[in-house]
Protein backbone atom coordinates (compact mmCIF):
# COMPACT_ATOMS: atom_id res chain seq x y z
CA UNK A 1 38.69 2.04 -19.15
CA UNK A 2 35.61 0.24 -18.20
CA UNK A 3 32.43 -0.21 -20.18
CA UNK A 4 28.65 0.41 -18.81
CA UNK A 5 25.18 -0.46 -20.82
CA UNK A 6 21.78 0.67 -20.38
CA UNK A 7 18.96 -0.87 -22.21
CA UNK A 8 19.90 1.62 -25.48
CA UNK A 9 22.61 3.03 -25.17
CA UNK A 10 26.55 2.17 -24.82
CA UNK A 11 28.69 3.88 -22.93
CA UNK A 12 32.37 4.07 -23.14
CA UNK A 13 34.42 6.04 -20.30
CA UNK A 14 37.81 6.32 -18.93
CA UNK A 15 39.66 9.63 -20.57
CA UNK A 16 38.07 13.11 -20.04
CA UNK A 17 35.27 14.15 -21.70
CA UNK A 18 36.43 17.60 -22.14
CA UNK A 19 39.35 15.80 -24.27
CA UNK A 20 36.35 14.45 -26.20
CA UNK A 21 34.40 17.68 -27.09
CA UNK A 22 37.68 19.59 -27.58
CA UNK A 23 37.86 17.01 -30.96
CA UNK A 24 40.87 15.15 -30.75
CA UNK A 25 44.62 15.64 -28.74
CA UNK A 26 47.59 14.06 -30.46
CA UNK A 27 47.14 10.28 -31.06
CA UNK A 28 43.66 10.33 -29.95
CA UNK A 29 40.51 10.05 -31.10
CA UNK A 30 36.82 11.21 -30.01
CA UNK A 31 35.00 8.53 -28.27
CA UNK A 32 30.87 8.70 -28.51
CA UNK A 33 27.89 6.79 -28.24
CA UNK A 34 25.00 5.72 -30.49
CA UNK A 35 21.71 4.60 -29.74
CA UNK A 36 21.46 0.58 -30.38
CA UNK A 37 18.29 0.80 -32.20
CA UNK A 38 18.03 4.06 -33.96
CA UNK A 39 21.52 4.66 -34.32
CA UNK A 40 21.20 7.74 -32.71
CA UNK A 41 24.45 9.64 -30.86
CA UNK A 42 23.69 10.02 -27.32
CA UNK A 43 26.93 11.11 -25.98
CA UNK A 44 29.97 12.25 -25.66
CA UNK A 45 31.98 10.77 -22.89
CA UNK A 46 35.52 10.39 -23.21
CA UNK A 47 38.58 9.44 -25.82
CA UNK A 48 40.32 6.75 -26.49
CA UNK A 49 43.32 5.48 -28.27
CA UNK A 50 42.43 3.47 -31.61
CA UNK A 51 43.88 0.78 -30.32
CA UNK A 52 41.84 0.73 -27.38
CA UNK A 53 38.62 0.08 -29.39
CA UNK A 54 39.52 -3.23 -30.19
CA UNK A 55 36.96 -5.58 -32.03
CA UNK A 56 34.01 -4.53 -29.46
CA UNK A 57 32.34 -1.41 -30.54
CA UNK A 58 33.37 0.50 -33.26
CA UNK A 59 31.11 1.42 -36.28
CA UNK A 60 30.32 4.60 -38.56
CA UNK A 61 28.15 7.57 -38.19
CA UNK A 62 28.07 10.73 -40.09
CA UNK A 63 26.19 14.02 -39.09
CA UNK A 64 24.86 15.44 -36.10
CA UNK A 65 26.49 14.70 -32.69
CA UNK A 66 23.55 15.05 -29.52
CA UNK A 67 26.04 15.34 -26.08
CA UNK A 68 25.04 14.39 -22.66
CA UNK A 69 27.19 15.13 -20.24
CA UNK A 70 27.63 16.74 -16.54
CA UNK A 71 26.57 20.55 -17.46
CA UNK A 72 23.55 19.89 -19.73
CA UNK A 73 22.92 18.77 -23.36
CA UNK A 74 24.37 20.07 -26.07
CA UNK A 75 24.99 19.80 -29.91
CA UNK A 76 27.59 19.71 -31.87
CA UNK A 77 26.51 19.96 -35.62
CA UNK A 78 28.09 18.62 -38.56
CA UNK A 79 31.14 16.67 -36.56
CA UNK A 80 34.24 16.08 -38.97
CA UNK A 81 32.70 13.48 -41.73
CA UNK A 82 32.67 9.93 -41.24
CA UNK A 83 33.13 10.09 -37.49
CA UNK A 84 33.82 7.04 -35.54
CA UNK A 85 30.81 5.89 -33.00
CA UNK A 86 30.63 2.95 -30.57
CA UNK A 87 27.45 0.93 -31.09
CA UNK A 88 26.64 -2.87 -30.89
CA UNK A 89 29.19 -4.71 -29.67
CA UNK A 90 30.72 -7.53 -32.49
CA UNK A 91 29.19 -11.21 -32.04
CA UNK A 92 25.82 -9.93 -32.01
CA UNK A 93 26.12 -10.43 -36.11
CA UNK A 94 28.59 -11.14 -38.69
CA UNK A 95 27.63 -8.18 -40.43
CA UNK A 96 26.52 -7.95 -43.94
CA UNK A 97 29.22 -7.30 -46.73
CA UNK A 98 28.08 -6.07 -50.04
CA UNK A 99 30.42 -6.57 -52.70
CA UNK A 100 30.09 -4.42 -56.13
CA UNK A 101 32.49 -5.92 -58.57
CA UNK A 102 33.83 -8.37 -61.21
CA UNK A 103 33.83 -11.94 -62.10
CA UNK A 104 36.35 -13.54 -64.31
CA UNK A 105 37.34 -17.29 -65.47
CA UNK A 106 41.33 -17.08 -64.81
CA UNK A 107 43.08 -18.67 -67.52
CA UNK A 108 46.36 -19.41 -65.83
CA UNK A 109 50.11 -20.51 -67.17
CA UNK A 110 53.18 -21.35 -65.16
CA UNK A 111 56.15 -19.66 -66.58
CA UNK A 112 59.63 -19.75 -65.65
CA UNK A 113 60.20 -16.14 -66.12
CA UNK A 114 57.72 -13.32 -67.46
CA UNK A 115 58.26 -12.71 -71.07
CA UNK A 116 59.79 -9.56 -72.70
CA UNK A 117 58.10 -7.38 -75.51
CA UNK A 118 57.73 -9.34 -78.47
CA UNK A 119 59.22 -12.65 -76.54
CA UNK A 120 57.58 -15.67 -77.01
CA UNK A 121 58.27 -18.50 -73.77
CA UNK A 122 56.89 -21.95 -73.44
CA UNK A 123 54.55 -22.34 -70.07
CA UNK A 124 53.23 -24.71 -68.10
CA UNK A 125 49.98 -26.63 -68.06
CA UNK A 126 46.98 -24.10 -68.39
CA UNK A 127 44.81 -23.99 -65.45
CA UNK A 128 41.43 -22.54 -65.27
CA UNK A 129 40.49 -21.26 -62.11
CA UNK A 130 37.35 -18.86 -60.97
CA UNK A 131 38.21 -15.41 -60.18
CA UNK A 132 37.45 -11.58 -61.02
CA UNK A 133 38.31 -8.93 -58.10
CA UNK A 134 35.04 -8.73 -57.28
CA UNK A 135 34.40 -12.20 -57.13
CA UNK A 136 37.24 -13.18 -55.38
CA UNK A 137 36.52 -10.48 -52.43
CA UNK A 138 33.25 -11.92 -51.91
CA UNK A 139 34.58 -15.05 -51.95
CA UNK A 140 36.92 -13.72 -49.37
CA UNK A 141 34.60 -12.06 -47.14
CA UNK A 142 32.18 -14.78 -46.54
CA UNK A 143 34.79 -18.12 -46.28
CA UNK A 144 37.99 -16.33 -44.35
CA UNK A 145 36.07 -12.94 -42.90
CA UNK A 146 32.34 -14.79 -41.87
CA UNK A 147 30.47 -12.22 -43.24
CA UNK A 148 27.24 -12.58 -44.48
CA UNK A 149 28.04 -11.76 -48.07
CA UNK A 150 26.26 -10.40 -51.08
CA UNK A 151 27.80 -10.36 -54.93
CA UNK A 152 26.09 -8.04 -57.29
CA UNK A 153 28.04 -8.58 -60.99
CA UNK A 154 27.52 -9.80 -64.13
CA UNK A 155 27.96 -13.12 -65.59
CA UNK A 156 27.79 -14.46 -69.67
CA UNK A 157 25.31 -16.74 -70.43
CA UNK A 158 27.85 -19.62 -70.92
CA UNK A 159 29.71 -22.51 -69.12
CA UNK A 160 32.37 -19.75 -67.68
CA UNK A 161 29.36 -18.35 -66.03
CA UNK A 162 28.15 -20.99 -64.52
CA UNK A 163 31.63 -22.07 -62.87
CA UNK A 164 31.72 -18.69 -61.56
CA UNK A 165 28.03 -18.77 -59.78
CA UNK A 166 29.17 -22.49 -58.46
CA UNK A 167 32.41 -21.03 -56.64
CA UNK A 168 30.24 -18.36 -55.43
CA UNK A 169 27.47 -20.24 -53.63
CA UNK A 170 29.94 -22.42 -52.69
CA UNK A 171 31.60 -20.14 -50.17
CA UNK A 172 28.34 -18.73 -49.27
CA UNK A 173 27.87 -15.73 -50.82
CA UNK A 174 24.40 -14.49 -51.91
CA UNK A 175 24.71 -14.46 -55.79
CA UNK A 176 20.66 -13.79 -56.24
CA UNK A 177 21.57 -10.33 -57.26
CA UNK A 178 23.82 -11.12 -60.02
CA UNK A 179 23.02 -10.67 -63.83
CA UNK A 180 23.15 -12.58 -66.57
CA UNK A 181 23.97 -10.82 -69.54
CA UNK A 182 24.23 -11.94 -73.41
CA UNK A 183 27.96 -11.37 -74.02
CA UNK A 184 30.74 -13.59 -72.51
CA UNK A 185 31.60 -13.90 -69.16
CA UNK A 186 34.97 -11.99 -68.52
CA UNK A 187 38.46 -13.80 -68.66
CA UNK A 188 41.87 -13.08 -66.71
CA UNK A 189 45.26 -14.13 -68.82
CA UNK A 190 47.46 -14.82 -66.26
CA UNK A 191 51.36 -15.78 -66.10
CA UNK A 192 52.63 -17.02 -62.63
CA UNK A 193 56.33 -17.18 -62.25
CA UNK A 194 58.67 -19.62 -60.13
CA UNK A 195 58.40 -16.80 -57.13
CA UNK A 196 54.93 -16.20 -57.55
CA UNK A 197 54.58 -12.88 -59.12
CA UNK A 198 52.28 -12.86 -61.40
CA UNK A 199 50.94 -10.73 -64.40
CA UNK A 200 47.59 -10.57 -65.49
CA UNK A 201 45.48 -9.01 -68.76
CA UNK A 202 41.71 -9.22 -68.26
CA UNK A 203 38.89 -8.78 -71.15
CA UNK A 204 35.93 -7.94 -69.46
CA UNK A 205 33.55 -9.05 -71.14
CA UNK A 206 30.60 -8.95 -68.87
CA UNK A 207 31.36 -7.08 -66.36
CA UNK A 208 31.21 -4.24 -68.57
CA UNK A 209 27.32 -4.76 -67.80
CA UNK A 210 27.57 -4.34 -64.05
CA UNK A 211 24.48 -2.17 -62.83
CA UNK A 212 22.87 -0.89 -59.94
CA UNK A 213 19.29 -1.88 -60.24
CA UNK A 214 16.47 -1.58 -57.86
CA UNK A 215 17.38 -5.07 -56.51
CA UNK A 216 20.37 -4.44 -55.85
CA UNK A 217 20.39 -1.32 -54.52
CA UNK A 218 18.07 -2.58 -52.02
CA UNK A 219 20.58 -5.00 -50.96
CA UNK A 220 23.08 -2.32 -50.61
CA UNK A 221 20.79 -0.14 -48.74
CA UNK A 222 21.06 -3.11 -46.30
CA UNK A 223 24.66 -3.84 -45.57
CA UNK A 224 27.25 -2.11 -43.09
CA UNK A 225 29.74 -1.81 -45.34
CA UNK A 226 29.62 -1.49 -49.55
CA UNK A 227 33.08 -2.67 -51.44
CA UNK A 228 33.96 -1.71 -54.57
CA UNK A 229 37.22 -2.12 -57.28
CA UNK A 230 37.52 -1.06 -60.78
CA UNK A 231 37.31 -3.63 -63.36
CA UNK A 232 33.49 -2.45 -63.03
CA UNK A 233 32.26 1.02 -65.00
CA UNK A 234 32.99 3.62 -62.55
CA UNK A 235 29.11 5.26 -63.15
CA UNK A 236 28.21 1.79 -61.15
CA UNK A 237 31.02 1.83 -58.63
CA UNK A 238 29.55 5.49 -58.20
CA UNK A 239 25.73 4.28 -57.75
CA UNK A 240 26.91 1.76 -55.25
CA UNK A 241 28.29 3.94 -53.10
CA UNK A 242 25.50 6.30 -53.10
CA UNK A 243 22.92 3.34 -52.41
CA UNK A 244 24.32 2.50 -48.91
CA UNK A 245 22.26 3.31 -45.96
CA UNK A 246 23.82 6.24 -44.03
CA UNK A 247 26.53 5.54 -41.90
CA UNK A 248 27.38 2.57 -43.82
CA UNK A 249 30.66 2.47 -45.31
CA UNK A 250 31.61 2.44 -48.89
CA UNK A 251 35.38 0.94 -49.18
CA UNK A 252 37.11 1.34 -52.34
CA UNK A 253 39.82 -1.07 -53.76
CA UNK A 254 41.27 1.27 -56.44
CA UNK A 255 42.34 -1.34 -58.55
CA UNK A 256 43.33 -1.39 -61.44
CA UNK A 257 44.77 1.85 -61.67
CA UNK A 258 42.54 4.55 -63.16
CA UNK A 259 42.05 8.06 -62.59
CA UNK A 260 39.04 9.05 -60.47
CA UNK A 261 36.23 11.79 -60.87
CA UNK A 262 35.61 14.21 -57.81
CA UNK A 263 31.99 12.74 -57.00
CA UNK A 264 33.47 9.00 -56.42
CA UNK A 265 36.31 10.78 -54.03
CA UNK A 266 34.16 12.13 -52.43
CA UNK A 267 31.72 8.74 -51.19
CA UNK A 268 35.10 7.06 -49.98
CA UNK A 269 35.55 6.17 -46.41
CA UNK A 270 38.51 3.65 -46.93
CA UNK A 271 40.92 3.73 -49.54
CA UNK A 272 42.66 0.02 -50.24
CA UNK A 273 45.56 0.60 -52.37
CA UNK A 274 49.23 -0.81 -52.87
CA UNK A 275 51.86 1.41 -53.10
CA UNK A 276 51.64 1.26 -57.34
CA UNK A 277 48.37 2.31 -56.97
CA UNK A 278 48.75 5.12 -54.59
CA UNK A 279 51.26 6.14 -56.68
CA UNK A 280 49.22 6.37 -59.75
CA UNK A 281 46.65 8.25 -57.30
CA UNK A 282 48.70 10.89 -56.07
CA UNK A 283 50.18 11.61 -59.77
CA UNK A 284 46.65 12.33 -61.54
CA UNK A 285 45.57 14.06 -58.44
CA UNK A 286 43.90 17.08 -60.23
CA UNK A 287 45.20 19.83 -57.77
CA UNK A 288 47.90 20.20 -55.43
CA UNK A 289 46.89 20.73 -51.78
CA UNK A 290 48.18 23.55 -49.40
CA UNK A 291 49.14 23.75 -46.15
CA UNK A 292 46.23 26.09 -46.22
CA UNK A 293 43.92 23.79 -46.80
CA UNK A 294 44.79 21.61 -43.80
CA UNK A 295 47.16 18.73 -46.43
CA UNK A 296 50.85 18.69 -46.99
CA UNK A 297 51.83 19.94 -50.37
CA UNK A 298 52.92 17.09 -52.51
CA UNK A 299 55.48 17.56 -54.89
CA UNK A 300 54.89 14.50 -57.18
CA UNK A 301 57.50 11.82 -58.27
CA UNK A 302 57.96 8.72 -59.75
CA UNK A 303 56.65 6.04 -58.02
CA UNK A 304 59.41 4.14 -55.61
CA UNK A 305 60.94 7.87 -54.44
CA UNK A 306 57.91 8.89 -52.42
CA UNK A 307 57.82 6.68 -49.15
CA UNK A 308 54.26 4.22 -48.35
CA UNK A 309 53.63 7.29 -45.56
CA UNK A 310 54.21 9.84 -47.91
CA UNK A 311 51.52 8.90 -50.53
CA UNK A 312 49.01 8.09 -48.03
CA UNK A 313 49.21 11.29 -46.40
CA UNK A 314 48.89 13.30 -49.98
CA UNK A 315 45.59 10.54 -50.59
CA UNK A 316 44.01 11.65 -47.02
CA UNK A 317 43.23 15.27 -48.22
CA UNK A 318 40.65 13.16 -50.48
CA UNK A 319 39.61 10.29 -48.25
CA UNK A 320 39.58 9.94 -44.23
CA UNK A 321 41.50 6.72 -44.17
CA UNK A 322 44.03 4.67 -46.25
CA UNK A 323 45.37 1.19 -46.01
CA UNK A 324 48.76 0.91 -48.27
CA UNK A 325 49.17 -2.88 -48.80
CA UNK A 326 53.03 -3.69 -49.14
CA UNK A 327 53.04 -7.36 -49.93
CA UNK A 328 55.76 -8.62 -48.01
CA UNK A 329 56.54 -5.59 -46.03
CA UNK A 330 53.27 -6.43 -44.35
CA UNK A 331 50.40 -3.10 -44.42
CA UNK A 332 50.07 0.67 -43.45
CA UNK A 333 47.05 1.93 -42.18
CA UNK A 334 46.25 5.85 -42.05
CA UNK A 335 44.13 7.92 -40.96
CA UNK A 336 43.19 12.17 -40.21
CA UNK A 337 44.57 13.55 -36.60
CA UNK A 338 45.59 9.89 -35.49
CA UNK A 339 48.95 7.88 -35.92
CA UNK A 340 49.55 6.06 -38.82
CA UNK A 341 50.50 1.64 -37.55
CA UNK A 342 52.06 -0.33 -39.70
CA UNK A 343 50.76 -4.00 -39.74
CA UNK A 344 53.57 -6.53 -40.27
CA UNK A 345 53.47 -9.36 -42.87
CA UNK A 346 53.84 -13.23 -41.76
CA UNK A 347 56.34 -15.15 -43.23
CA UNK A 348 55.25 -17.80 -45.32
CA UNK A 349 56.75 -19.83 -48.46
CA UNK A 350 54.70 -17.72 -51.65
CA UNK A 351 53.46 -20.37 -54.51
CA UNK A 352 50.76 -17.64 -56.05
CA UNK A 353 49.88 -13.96 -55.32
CA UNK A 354 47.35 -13.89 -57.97
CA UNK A 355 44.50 -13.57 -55.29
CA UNK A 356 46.10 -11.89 -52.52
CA UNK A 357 45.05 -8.83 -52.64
CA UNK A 358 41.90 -9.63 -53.21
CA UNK A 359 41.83 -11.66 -50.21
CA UNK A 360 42.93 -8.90 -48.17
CA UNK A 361 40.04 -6.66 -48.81
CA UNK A 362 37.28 -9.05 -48.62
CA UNK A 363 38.58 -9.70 -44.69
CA UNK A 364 38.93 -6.42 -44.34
CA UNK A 365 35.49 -5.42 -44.96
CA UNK A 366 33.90 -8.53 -43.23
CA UNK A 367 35.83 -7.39 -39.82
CA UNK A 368 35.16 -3.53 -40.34
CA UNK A 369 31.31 -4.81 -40.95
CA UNK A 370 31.39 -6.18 -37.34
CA UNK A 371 32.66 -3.59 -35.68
CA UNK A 372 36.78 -4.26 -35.78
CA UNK A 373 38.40 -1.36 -35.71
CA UNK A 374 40.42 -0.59 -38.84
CA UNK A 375 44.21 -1.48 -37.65
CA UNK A 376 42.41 -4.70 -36.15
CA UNK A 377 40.55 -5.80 -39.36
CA UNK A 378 44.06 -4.87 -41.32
CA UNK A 379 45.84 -7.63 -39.19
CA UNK A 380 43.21 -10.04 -39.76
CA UNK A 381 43.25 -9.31 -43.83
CA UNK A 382 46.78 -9.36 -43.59
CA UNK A 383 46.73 -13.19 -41.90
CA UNK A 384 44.58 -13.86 -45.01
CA UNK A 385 46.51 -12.58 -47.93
CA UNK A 386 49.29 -14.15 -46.59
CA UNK A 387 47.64 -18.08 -46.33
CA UNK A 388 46.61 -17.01 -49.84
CA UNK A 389 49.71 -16.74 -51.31
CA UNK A 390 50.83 -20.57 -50.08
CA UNK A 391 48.50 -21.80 -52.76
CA UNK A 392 47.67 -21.77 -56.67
CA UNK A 393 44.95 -19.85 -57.94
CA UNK A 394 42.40 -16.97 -56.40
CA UNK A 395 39.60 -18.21 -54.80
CA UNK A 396 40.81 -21.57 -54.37
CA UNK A 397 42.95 -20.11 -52.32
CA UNK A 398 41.34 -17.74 -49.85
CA UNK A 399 41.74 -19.48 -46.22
CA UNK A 400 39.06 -20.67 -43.47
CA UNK A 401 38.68 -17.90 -40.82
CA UNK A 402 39.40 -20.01 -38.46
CA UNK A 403 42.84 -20.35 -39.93
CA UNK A 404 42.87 -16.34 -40.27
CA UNK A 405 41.92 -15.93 -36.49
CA UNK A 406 44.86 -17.78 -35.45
CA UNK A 407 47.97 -16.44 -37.75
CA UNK A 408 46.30 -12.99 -36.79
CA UNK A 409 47.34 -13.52 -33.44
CA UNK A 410 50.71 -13.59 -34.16
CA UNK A 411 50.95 -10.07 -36.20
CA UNK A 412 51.88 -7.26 -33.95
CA UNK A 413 50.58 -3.45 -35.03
CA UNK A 414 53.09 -0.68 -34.48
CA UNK A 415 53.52 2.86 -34.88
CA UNK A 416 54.54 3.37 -38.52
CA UNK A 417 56.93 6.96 -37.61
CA UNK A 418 58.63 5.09 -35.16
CA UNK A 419 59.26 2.16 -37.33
CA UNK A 420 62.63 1.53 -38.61
């Protein structure tokens, strides 16, 4: 496969291009090229295998597809949604991260085992640590993924606040478009026990306030890729994802649980989920999809009898990729017409998973926003959530990306259907 560059255009060659404008063949996707400066498709010139993008010269593009090849120019309108283009190679910028989402104190106890209905346990010292999904993706995204990172939340105007904002500006993200609001700032009540499962309650406080102002949806209108969770009102999570610039990408870490209207579905480009979550997904799934319709029928169970592949295959007749994160089993990453790969999870001694998850996703995004291809970033956010879990706390514990880089380098990707 070699690589050749004019002054606008990137080209990518190596497989046929009539394999290319025929769509996709098994295991492979289209390969085309975009215009550096405008953005602009200028050609279809071969496939590739996902894995062959590497971290080089992937990024998004929706709508219409301008081919040059041997033959004359042609069009193809309308290619399938949320195409994959090759534009500027990674290194030229971090890429900007815009995270939509919440900010919590954690109030955190040390238990020796979780407590039953109605059980009362003595704990540990209390801890209070910043965190909040949101927060703690940011967080995540700028120290461990290098991203230049935005935060748009809501704080109280009160001391909780203000340890929040510190932790933020600390790791570098941009907290300029954060609001404070006259109600207090929202608080996690966490137990953590001896193996490091944890379970949390979280009044919200302020980030029941989270908007999408003009401010901040000029900063969105900005970045490469929009992130999103939902400890936030789902109207904002919704006006997020519509601000983004087109072919930007709006990720979406359905967390916690909650059922989701037709018009968010439909703005999704990733889908970060764990295998509870998917779960929950797949059973308030409004309608059942028919072979008809392209989408395996899903007869739906209680979750643990449906397998990680099996739920993100249902999810894909909403979404054009999934990532299933399986905590120690590592991370499966799906998407339409091309082999799902399973990423496998390092080994480390777990202290505190509290933050883990929300480690993953803020590396995620900060490699997909320079142009890592998505099985790539999920080994890199998969190197993170693991470092996270070797310490106490959320964003205390998110890693350096240096530290990422190199445990990354040690996680293999394979193809999830031939996995044992």
């Amino acid at each position: 496969m070699s690589w050749l560059e004019d002054r606008s255009v990137a080209v990518i060659t190596g497989a046929a291009a009539g394999d290319a404008l025929r769509g996709t063949t098994e295991g492979w996707a289209p390969a085309q090229t975009a215009d550096r400066h405008g953005g602009r498709v200028r050609g279809i010139v071969g496939a590739l295998r996902p894995g062959d993008i590497g971290e080089r010269w992937t990024a998004p593009l929706d709508g219409r597809i301008a081919t040059s090849l041997p033959g004359g120019e042609q069009h193809i309108a309308d290619l399938a949604a949320r195409t994959v283009a090759l534009a500027e190679p990674a290194g030229v910028s971090a890429g900007r991260v815009v995270v939509v989402g919440s900010a919590n104190v954690d109030l955190v106890v040390d238990v020796p085992r979780h407590p039953a209905g109605g059980e009362t346990i003595l704990g540990g010292d209390l801890r209070r640590t910043p965190g909040g999904k949101g927060a703690n993706q940011a967080v995540a995204a700028a120290r461990a993924g290098g991203a230049d990172t935005t935060f748009v939340g809501a704080l109280g105007r009160d001391e909780s606040g203000g340890l929040l904002l510190a932790s933020l500006t600390g790791a570098g993200v941009r907290t300029d478009t954060v609001e404070r609001v006259d109600v207090p700032t929202g608080t996690a009540l966490i137990t953590v026990s001896p193996d490091g499962e944890n379970t949390i309650v979280v009044a919200p406080g302020a980030n029941s306030h989270v908007r999408v102002g003009a401010a901040q949806a000029e900063r969105i209108a900005a970045a490469d890729v929009v992130l999103a969770q939902l400890e936030i009102p789902l109207d904002t999570v919704l006006a997020a994802a519509r601000a983004r610039r087109e072919g930007a990408l709006f990720v979406l870490n359905a967390a916690p649980s909650r059922e989701l209207p037709d018009e968010l579905w439909d703005q999704v480009d990733v889908l970060v989920v764990n295998e509870h979550e998917a779960a929950d997904l797949v059973t308030g799934l409004a309608r059942v999809l028919t072979p008809g319709a392209g989408w395996p029928i899903l007869a739906v169970a209680a979750a643990g009898t449906v397998t990680p592949e099996g739920l993100a295959d249902a999810l894909l007749g909403h979404v054009p990729a999934v990532v299933v994160t399986l905590g120690g089993r590592g991370s499966l990453v799906v998407r339409r017409d091309v082999p799902a790969v399973r990423v496998p999870a390092a080994q480390v001694t777990v202290v505190d998973t509290t933050g883990a998850g929300d480690t993953y996703c803020g590396v995620l995004v900060a490699a997909l926003a320079r142009g890592t291809g998505l099985a790539d970033a999920a080994r890199l956010a998969g190197a993170a959530g693991a470092l996270a879990v070797t310490r106490p706390g959320a964003q205390d514990a998110v890693p350096a990306a240096s530290a990422v880089a190199a445990l990354a380098r040690t996680l293999p990707v394979e193809n999830s259907r031939e996995a044992p």
